[in-house]
N, C-alpha and C. Protein backbone atom coordinates (compact mmCIF):
# COMPACT_ATOMS: atom_id res chain seq x y z
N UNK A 1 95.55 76.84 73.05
CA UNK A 1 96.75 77.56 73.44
C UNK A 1 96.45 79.04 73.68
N UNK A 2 95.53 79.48 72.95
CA UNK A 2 95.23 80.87 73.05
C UNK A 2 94.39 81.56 74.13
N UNK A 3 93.52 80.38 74.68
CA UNK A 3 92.76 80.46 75.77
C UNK A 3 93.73 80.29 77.06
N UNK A 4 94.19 79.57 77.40
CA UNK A 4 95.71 79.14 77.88
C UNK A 4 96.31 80.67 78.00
N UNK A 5 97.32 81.08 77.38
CA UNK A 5 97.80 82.51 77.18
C UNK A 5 97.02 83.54 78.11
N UNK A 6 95.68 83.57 76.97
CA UNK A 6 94.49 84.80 78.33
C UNK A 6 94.78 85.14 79.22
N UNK A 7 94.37 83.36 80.09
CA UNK A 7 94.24 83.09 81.25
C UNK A 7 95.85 83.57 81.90
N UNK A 8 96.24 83.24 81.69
CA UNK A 8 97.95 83.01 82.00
C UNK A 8 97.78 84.91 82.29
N UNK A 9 97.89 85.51 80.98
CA UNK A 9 97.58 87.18 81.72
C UNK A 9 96.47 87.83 82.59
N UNK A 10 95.49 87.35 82.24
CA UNK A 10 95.07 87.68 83.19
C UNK A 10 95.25 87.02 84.70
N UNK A 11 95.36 86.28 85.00
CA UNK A 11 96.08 85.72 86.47
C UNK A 11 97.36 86.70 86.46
N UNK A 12 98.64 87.00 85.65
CA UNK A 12 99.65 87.89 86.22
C UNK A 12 98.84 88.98 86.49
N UNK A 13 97.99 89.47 85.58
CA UNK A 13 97.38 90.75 86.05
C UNK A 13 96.51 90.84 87.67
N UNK A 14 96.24 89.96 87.77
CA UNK A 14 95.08 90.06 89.08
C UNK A 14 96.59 89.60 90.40
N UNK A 15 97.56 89.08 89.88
CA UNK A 15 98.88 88.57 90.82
C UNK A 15 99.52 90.35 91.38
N UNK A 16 99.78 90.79 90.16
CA UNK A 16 100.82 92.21 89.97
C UNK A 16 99.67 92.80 90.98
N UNK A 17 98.47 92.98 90.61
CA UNK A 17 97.45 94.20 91.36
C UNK A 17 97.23 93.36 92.97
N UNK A 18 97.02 92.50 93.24
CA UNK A 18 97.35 92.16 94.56
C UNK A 18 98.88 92.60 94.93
N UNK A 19 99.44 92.28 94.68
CA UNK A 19 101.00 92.22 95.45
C UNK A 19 101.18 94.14 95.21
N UNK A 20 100.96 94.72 94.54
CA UNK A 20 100.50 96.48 94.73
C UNK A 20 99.85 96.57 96.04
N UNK A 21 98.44 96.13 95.66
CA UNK A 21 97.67 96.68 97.12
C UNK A 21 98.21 96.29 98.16
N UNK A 22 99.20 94.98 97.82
CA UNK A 22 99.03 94.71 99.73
C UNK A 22 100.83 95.73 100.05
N UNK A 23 101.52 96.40 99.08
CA UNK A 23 102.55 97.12 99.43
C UNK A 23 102.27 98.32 100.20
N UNK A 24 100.72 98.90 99.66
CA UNK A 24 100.24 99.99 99.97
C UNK A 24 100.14 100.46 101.38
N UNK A 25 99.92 101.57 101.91
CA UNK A 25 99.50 101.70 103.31
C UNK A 25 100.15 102.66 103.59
N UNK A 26 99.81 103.25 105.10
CA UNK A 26 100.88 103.78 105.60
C UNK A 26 101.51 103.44 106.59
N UNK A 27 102.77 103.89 106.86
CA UNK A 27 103.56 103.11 107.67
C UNK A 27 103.86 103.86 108.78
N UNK A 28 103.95 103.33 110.06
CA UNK A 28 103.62 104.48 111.41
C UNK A 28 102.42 105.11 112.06
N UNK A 29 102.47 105.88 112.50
CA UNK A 29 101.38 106.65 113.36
C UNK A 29 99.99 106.97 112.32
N UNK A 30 99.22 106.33 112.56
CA UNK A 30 97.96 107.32 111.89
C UNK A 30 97.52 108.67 112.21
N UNK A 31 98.28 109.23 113.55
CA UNK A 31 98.01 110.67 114.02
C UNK A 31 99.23 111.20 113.72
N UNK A 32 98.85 112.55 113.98
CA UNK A 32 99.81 114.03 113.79
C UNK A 32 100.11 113.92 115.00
N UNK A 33 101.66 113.76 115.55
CA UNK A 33 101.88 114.11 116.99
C UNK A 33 101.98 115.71 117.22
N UNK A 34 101.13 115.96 118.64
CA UNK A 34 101.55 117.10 119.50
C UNK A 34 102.73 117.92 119.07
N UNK A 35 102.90 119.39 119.23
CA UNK A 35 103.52 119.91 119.01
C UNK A 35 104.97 119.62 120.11
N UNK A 36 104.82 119.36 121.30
CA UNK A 36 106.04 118.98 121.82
C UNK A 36 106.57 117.19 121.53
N UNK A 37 105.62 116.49 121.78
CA UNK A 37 105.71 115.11 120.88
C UNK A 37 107.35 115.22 119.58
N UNK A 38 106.38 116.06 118.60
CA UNK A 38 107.30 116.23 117.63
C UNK A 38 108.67 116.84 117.47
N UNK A 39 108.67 117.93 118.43
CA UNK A 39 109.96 118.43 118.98
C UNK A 39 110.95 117.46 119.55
N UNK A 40 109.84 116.47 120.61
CA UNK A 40 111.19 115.50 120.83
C UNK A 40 111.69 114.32 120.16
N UNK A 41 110.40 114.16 119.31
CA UNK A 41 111.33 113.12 118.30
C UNK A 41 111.97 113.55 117.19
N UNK A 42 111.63 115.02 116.51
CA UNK A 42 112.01 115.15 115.17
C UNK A 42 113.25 116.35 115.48
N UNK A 43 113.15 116.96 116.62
CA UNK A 43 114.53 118.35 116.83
C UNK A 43 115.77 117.41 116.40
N UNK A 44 116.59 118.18 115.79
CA UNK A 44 118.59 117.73 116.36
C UNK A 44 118.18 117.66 117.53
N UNK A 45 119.58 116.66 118.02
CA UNK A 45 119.96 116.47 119.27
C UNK A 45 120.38 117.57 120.10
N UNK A 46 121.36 118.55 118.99
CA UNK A 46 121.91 119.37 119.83
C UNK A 46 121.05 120.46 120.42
N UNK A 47 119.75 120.84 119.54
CA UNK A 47 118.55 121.35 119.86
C UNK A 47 117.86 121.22 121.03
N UNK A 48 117.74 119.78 120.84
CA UNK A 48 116.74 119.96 122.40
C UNK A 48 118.08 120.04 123.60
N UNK A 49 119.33 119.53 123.68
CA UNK A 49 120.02 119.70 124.60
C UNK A 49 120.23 120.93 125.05
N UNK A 50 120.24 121.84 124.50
CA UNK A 50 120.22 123.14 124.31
C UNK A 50 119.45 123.41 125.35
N UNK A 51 118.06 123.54 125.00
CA UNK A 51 116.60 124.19 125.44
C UNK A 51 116.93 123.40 126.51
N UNK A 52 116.82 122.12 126.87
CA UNK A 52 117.20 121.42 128.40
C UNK A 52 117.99 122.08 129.09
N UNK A 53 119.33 122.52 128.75
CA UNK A 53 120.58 123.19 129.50
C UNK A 53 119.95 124.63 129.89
N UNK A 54 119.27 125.23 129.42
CA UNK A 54 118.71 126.09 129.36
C UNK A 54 117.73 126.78 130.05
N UNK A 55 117.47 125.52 130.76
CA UNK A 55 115.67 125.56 131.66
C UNK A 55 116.17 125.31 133.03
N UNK A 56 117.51 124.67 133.30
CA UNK A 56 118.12 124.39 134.58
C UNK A 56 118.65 125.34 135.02
């Protein structure tokens, strides 16, 4: 029974540390976007509409 038990933790243990690693990572772009890149995805809206209205 006691050998039994061990086993039993150690398998949750090696279960828990898989199901960790595979949560891990990062999620999205592996690069830094461009400085205008980022302007157009990360400005307010009303921001870039602005600078657009602006250039016409």
């Amino acid at each position: 029974m006691r050998l039994f038990l061990a086993r039993l933790a150690i398998l949750m243990i090696l279960m828990a540390l898989g199901m960790a690693l595979a949560g891990c990572g990062q999620k999205g772009p592996l690069y830094l976007p461009s400085d205008e890149a980022a302007t157009e995805q990360y400005a307010p809206r009303d921001a870039v509409d602005a600078s657009d209205d602006s250039e016409s």
